[in-house]
PDB file of N, CA and C in Angstrom:
ATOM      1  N   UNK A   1       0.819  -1.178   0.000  1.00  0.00           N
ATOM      2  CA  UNK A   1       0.000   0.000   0.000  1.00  0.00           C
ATOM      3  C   UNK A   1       0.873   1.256   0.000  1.00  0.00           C
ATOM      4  N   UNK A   2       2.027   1.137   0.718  1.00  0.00           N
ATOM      5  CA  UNK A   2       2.841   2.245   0.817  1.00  0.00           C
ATOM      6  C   UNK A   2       2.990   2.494  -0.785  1.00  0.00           C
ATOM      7  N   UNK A   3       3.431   1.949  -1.665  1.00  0.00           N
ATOM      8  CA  UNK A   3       3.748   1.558  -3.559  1.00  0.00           C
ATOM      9  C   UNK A   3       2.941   2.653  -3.961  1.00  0.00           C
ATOM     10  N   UNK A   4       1.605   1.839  -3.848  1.00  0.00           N
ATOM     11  CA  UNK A   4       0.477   2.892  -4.215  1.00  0.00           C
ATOM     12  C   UNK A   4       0.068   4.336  -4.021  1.00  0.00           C
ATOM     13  N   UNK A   5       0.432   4.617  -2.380  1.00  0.00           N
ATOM     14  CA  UNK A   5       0.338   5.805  -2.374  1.00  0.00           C
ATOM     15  C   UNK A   5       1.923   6.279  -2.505  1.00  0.00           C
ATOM     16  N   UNK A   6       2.413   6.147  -3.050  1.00  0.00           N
ATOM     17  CA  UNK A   6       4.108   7.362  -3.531  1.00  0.00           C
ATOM     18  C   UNK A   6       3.876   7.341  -4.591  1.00  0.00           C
ATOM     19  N   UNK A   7       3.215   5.887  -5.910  1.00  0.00           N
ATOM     20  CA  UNK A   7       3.075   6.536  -6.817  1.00  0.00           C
ATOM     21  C   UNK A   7       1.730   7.671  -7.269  1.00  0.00           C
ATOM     22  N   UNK A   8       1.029   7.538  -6.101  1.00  0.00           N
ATOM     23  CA  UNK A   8      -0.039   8.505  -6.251  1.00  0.00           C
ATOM     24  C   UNK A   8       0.344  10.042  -6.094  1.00  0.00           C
ATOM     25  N   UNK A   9       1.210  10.071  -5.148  1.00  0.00           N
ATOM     26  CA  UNK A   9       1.746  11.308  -5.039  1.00  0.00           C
ATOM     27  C   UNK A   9       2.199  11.797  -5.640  1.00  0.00           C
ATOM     28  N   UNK A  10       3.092  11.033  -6.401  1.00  0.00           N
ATOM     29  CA  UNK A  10       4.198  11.422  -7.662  1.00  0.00           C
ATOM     30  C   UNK A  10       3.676  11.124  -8.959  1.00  0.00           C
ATOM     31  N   UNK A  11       1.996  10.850  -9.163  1.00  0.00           N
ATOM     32  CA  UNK A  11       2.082  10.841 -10.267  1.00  0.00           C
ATOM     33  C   UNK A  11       2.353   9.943 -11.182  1.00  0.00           C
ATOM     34  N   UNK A  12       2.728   9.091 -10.645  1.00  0.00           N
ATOM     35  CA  UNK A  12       4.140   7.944 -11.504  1.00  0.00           C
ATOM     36  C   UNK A  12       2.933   7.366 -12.189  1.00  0.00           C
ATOM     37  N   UNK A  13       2.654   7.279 -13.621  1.00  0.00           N
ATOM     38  CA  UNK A  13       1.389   6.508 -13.910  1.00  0.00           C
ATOM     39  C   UNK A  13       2.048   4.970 -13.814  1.00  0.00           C
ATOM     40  N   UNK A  14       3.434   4.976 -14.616  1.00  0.00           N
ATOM     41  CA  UNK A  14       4.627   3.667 -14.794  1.00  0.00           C
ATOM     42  C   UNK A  14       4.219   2.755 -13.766  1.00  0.00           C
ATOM     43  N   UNK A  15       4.523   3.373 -12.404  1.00  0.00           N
ATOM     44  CA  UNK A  15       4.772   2.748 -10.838  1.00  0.00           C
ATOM     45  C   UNK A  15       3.331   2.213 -10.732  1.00  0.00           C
ATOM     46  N   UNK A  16       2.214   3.078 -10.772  1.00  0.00           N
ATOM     47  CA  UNK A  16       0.682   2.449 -10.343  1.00  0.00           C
ATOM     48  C   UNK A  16       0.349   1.269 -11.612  1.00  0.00           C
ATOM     49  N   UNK A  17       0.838   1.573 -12.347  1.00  0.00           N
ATOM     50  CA  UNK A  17       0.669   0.203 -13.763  1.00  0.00           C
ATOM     51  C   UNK A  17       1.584  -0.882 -12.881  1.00  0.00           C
ATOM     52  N   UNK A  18       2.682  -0.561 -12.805  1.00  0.00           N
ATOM     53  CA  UNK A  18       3.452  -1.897 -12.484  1.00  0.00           C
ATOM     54  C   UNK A  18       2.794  -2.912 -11.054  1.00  0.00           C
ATOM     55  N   UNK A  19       2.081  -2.190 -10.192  1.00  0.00           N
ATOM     56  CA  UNK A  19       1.150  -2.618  -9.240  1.00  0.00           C
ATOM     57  C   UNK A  19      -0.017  -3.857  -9.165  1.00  0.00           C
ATOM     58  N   UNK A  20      -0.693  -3.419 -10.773  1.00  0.00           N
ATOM     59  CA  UNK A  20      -1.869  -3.950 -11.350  1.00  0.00           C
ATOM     60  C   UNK A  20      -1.604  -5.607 -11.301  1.00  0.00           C
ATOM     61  N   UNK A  21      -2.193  -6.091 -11.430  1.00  0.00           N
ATOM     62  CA  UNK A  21      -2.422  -7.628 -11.558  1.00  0.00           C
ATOM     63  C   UNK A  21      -1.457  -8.173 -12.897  1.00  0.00           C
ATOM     64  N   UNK A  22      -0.877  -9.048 -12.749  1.00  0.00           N
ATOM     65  CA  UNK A  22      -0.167  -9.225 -14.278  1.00  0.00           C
ATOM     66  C   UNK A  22      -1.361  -9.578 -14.911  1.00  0.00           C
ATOM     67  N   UNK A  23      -0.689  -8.914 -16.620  1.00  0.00           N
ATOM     68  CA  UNK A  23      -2.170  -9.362 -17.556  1.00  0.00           C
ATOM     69  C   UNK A  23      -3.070  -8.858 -17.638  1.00  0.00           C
ATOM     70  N   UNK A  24      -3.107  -7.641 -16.987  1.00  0.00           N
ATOM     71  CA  UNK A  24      -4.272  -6.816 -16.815  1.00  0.00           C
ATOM     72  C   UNK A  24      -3.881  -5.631 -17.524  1.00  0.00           C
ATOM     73  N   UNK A  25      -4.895  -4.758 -18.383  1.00  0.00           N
ATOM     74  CA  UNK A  25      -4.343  -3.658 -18.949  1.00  0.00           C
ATOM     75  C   UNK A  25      -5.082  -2.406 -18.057  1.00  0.00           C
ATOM     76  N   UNK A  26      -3.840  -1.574 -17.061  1.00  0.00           N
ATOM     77  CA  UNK A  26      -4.998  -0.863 -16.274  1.00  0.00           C
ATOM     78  C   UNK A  26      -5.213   0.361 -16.066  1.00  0.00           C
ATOM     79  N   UNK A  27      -4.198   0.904 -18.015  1.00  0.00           N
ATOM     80  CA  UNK A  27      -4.010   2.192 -18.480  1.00  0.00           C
ATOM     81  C   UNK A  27      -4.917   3.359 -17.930  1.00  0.00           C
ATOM     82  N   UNK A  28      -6.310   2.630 -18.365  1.00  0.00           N
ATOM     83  CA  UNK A  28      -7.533   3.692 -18.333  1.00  0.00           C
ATOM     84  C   UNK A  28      -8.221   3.795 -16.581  1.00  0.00           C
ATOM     85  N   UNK A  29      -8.340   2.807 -15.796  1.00  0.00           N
ATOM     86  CA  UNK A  29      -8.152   2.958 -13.937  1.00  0.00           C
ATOM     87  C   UNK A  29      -7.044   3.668 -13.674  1.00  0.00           C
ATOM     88  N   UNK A  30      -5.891   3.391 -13.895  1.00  0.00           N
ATOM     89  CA  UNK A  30      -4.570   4.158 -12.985  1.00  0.00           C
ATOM     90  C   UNK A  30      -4.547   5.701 -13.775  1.00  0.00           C
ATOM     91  N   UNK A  31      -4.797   5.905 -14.822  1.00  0.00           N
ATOM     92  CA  UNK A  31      -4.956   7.556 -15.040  1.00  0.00           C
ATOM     93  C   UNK A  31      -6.141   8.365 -14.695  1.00  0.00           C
ATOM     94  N   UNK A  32      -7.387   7.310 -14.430  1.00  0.00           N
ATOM     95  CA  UNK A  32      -8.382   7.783 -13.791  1.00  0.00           C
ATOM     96  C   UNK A  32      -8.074   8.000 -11.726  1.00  0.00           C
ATOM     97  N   UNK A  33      -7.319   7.458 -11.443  1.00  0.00           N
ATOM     98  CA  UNK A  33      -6.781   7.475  -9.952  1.00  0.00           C
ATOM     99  C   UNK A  33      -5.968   8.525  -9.803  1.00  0.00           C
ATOM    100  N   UNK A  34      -4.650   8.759 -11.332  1.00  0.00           N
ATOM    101  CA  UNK A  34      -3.996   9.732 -10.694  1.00  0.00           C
ATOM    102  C   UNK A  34      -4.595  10.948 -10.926  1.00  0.00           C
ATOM    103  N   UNK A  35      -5.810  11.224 -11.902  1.00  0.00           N
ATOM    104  CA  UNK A  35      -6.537  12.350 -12.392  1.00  0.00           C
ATOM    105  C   UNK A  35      -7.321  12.572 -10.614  1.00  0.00           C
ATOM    106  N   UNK A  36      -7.859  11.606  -9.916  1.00  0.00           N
ATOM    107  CA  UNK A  36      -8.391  11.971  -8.991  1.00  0.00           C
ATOM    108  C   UNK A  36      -7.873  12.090  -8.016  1.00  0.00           C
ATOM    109  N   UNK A  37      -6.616  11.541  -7.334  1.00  0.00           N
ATOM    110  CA  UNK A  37      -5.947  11.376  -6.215  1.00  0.00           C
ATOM    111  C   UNK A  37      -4.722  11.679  -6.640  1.00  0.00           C
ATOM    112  N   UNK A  38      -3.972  11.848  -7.231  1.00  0.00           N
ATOM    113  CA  UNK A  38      -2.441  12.394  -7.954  1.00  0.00           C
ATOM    114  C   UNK A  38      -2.331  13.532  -7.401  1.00  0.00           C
ATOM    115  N   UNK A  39      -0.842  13.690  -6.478  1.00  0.00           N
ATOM    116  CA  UNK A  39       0.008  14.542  -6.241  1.00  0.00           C
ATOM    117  C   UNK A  39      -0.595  15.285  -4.752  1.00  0.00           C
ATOM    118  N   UNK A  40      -0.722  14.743  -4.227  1.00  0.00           N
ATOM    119  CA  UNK A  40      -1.634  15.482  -3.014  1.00  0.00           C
ATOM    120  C   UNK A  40      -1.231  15.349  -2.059  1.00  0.00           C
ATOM    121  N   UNK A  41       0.396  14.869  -1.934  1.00  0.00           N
ATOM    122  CA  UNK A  41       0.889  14.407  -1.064  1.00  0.00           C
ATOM    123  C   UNK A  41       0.162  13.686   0.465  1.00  0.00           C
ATOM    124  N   UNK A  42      -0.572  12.494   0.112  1.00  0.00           N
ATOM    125  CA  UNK A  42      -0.774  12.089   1.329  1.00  0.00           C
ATOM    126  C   UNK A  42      -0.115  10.948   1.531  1.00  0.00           C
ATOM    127  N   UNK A  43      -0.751  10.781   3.187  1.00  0.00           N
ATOM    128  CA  UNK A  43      -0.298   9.428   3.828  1.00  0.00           C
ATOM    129  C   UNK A  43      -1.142   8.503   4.314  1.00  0.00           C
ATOM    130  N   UNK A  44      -0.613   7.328   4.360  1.00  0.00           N
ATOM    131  CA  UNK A  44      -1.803   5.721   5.155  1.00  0.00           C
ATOM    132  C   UNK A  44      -2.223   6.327   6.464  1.00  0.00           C
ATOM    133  N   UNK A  45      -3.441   6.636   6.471  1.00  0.00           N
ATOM    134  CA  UNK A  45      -3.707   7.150   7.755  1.00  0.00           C
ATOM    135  C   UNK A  45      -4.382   5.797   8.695  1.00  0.00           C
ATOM    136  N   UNK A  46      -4.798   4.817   7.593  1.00  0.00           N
ATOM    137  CA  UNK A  46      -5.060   3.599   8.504  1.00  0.00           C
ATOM    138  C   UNK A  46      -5.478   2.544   7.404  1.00  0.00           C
ATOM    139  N   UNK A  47      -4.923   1.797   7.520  1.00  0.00           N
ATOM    140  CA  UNK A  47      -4.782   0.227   6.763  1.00  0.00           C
ATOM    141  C   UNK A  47      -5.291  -1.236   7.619  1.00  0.00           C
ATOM    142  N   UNK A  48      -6.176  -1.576   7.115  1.00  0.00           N
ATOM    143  CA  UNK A  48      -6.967  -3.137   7.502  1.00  0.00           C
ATOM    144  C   UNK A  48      -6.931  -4.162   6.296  1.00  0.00           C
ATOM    145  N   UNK A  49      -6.351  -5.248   6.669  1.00  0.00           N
ATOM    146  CA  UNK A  49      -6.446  -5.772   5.038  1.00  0.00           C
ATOM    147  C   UNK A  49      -7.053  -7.450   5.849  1.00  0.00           C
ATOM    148  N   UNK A  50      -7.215  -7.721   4.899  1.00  0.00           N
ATOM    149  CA  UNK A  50      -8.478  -9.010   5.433  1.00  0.00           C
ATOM    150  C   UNK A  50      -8.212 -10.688   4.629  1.00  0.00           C
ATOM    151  N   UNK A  51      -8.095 -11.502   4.501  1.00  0.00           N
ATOM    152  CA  UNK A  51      -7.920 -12.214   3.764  1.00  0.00           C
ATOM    153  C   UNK A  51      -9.123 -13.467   3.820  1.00  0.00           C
ATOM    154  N   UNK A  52      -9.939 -13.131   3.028  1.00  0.00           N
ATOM    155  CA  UNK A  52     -11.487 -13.583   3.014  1.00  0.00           C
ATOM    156  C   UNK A  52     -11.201 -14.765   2.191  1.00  0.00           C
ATOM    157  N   UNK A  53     -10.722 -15.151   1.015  1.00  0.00           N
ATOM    158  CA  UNK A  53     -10.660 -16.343   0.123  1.00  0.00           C
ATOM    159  C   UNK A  53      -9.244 -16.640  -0.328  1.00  0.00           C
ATOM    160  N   UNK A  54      -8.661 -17.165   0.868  1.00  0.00           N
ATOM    161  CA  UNK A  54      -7.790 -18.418   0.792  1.00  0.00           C
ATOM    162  C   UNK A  54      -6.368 -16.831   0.761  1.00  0.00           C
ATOM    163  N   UNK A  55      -5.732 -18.040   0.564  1.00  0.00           N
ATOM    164  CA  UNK A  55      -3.849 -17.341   0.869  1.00  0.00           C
ATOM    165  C   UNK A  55      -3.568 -15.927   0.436  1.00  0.00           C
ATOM    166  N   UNK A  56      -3.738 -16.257  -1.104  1.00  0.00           N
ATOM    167  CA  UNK A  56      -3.412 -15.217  -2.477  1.00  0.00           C
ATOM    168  C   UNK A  56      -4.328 -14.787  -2.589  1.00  0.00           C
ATOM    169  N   UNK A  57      -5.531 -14.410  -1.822  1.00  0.00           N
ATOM    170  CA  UNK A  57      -6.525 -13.316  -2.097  1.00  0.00           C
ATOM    171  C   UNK A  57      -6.628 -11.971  -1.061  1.00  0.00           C
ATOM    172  N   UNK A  58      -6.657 -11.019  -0.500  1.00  0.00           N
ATOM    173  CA  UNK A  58      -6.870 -10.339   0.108  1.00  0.00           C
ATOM    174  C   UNK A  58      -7.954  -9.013  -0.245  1.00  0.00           C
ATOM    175  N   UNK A  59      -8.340  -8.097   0.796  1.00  0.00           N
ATOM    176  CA  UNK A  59      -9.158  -6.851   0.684  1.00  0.00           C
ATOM    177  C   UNK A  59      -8.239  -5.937   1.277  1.00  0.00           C
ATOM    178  N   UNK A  60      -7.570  -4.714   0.880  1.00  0.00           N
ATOM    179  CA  UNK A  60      -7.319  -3.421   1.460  1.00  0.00           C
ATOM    180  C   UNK A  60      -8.191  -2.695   1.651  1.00  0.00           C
ATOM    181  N   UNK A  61      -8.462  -2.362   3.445  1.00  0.00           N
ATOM    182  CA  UNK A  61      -9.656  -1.214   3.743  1.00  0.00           C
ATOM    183  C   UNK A  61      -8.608  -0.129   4.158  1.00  0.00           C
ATOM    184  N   UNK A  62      -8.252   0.742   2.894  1.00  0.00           N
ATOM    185  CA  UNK A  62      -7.416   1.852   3.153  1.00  0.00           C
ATOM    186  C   UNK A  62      -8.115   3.290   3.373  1.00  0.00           C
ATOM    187  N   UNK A  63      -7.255   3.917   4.070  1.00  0.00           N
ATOM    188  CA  UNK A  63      -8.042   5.193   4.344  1.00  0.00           C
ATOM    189  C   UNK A  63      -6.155   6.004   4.051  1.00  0.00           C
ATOM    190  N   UNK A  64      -6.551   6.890   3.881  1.00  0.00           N
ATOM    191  CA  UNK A  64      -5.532   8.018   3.194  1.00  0.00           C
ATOM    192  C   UNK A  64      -5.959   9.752   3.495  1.00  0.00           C
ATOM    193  N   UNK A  65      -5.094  10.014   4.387  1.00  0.00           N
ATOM    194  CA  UNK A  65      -5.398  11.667   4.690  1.00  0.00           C
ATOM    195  C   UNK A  65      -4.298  13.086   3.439  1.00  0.00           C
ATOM    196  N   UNK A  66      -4.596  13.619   2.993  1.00  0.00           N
ATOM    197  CA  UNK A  66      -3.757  14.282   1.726  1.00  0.00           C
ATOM    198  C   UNK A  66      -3.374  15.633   3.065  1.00  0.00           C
ATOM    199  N   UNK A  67      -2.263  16.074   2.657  1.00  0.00           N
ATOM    200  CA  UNK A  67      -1.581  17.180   3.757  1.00  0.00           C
ATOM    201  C   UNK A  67      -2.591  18.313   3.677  1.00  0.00           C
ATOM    202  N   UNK A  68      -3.649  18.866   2.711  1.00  0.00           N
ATOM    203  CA  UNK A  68      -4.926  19.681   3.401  1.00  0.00           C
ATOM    204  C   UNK A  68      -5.597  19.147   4.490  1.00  0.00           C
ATOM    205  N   UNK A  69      -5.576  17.833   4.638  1.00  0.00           N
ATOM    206  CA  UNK A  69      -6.474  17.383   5.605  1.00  0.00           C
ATOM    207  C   UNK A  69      -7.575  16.522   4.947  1.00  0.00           C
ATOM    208  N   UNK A  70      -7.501  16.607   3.958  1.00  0.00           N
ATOM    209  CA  UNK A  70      -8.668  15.510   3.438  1.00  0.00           C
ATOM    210  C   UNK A  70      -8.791  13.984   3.031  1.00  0.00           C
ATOM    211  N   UNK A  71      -9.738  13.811   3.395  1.00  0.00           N
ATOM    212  CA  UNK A  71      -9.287  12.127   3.379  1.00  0.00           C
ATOM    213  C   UNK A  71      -9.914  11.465   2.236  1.00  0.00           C
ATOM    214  N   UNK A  72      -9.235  10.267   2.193  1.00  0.00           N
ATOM    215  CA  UNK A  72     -10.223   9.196   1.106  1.00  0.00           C
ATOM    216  C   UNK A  72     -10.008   8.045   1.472  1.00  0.00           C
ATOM    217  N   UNK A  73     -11.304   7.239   1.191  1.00  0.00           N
ATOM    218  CA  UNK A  73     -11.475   5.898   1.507  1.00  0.00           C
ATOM    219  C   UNK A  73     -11.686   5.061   0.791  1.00  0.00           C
ATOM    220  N   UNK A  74     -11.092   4.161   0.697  1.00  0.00           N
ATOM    221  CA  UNK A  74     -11.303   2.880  -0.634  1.00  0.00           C
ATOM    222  C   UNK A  74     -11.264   1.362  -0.644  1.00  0.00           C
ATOM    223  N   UNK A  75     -11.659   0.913  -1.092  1.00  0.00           N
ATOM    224  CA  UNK A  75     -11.368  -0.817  -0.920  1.00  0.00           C
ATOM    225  C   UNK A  75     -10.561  -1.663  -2.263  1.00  0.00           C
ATOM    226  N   UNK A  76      -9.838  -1.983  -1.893  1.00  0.00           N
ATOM    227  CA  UNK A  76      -8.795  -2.875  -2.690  1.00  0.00           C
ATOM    228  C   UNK A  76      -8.694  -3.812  -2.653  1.00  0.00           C
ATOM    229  N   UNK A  77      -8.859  -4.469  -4.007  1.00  0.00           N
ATOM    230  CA  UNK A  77      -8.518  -6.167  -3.998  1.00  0.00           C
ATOM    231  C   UNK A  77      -7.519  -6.510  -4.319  1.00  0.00           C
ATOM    232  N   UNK A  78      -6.586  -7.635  -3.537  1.00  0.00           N
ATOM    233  CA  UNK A  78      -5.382  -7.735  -3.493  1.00  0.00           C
ATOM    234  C   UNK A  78      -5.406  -8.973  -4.015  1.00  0.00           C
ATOM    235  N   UNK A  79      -3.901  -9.290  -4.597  1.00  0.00           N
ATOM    236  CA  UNK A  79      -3.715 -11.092  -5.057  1.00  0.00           C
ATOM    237  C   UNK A  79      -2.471 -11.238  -5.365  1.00  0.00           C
ATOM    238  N   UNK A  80      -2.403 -12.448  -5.257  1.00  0.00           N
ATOM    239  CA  UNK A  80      -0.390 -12.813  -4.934  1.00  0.00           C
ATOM    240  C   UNK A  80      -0.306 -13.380  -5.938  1.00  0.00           C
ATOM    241  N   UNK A  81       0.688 -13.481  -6.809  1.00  0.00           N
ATOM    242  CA  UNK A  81       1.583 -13.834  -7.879  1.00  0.00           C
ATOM    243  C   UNK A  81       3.298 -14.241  -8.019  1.00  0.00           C
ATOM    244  N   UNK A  82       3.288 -15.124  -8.037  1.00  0.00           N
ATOM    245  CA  UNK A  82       4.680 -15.665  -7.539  1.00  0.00           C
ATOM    246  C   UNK A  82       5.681 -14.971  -6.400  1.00  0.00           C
ATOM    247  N   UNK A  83       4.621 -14.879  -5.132  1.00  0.00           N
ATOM    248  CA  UNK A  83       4.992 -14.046  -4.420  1.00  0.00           C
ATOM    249  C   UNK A  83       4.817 -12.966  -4.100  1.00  0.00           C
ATOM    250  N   UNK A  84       4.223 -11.912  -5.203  1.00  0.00           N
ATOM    251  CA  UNK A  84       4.413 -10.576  -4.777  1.00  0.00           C
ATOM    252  C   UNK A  84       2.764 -10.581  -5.062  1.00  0.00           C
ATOM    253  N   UNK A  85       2.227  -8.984  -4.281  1.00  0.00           N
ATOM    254  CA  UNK A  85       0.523  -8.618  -4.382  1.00  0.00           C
ATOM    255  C   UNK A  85       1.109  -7.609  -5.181  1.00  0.00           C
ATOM    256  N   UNK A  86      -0.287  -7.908  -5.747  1.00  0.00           N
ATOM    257  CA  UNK A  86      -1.054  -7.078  -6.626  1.00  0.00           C
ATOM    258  C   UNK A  86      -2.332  -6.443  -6.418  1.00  0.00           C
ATOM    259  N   UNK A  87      -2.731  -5.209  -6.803  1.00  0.00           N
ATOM    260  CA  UNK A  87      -3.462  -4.140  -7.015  1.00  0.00           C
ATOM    261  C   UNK A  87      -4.644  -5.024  -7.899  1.00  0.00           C
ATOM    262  N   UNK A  88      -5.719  -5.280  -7.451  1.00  0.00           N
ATOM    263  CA  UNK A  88      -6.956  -5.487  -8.782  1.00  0.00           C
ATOM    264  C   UNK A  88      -7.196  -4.273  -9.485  1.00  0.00           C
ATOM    265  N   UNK A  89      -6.392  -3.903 -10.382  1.00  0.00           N
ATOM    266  CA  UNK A  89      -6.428  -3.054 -11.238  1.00  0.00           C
ATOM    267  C   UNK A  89      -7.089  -3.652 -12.881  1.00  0.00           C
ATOM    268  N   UNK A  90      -7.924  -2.503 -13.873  1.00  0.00           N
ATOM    269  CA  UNK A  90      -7.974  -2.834 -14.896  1.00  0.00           C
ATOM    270  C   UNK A  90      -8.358  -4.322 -15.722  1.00  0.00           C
ATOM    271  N   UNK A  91      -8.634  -4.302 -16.551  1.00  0.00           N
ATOM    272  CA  UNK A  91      -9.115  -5.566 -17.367  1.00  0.00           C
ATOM    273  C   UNK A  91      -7.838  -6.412 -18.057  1.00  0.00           C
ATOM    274  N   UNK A  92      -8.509  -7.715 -18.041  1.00  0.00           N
ATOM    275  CA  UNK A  92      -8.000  -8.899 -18.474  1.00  0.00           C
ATOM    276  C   UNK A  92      -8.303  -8.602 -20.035  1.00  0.00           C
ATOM    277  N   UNK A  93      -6.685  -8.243 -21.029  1.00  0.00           N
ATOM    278  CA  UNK A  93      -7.547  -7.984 -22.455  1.00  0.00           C
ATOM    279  C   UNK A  93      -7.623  -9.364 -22.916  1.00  0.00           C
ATOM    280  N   UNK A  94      -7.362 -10.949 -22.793  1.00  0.00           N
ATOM    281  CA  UNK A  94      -7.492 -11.855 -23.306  1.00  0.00           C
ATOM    282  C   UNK A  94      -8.279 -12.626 -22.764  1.00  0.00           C
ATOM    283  N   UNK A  95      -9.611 -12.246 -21.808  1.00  0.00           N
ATOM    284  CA  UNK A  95     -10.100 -13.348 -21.040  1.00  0.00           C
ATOM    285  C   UNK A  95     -10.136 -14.856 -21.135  1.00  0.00           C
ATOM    286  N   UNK A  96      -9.683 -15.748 -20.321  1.00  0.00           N
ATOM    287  CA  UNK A  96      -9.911 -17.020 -20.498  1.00  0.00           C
ATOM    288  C   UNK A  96     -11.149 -18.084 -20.518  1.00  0.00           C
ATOM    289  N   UNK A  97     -12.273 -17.159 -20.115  1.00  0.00           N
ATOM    290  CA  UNK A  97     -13.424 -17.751 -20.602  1.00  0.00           C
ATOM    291  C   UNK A  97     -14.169 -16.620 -21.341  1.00  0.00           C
ATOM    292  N   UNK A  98     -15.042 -17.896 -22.127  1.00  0.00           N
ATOM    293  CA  UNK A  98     -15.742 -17.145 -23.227  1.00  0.00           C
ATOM    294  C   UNK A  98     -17.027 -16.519 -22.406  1.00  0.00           C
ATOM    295  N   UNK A  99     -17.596 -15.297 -23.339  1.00  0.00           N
ATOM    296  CA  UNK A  99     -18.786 -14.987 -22.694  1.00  0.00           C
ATOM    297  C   UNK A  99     -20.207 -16.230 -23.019  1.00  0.00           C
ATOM    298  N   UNK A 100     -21.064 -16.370 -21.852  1.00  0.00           N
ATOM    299  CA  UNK A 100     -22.406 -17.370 -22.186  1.00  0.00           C
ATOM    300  C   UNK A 100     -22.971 -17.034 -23.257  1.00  0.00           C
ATOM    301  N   UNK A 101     -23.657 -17.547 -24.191  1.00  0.00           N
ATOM    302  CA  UNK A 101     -24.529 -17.501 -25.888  1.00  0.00           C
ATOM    303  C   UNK A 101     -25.910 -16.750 -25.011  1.00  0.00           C
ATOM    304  N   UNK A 102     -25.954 -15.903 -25.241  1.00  0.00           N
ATOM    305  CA  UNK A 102     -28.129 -15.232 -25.265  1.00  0.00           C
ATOM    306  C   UNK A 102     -28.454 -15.561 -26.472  1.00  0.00           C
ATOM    307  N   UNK A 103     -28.139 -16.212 -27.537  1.00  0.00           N
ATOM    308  CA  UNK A 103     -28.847 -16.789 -28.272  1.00  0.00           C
ATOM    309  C   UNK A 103     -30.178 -17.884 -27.730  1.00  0.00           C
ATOM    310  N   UNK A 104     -30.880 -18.334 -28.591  1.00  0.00           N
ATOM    311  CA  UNK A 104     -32.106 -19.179 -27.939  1.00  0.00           C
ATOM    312  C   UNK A 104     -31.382 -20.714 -28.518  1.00  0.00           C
ATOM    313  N   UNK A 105     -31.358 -21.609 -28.029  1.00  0.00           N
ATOM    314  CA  UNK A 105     -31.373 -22.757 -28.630  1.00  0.00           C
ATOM    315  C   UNK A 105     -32.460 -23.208 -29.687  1.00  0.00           C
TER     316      UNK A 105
END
């Protein structure tokens, strides 16, 4: 979480991409984050993270105060990948399952 918020501060779109889930394209979320939360210098004002489904899954209940004093609150889905978490950022551009037929039989 610390990752997330320095590259929020700084902007770094690079740093909040490299975060994202591998395989995920999460161009259009992480410029929508730094358009809203970018450069505001804040800090973890309080972090709960939860691990609801199994090892490699987690929830971040982050809260973040920006040096005006204002805060933001968010929930994050977390997931491990040969070790390291990841940010549920952005879409899967190759999904591995197909979408169901609404056709009629």
């Amino acid at each position: 979480m610390d990752a997330y918020v320095v590259a929020l501060n700084s902007k770094n779109t690079e740093a909040l991409s490299e975060l994202a889930t591998p395989g995920n394209d999460p161009k259009t979320e992480v410029a929508d984050r730094v358009a809203r939360l970018g450069g505001r210098d804040m800090k973890v004002a309080k972090l709960e993270l939860l691990h609801e489904f199994g090892p490699d899954f987690a929830t971040a209940h982050l809260s973040i105060r920006a040096q005006d004093g204002a805060t933001h609150d968010e929930i994050l889905g977390l997931s491990r990948h040969d070790g390291r978490w990841y940010i549920t950022m952005g879409q899967n551009p190759s999904p591995s399952k197909t979408p169901a037929s609404t056709a009629r039989p």
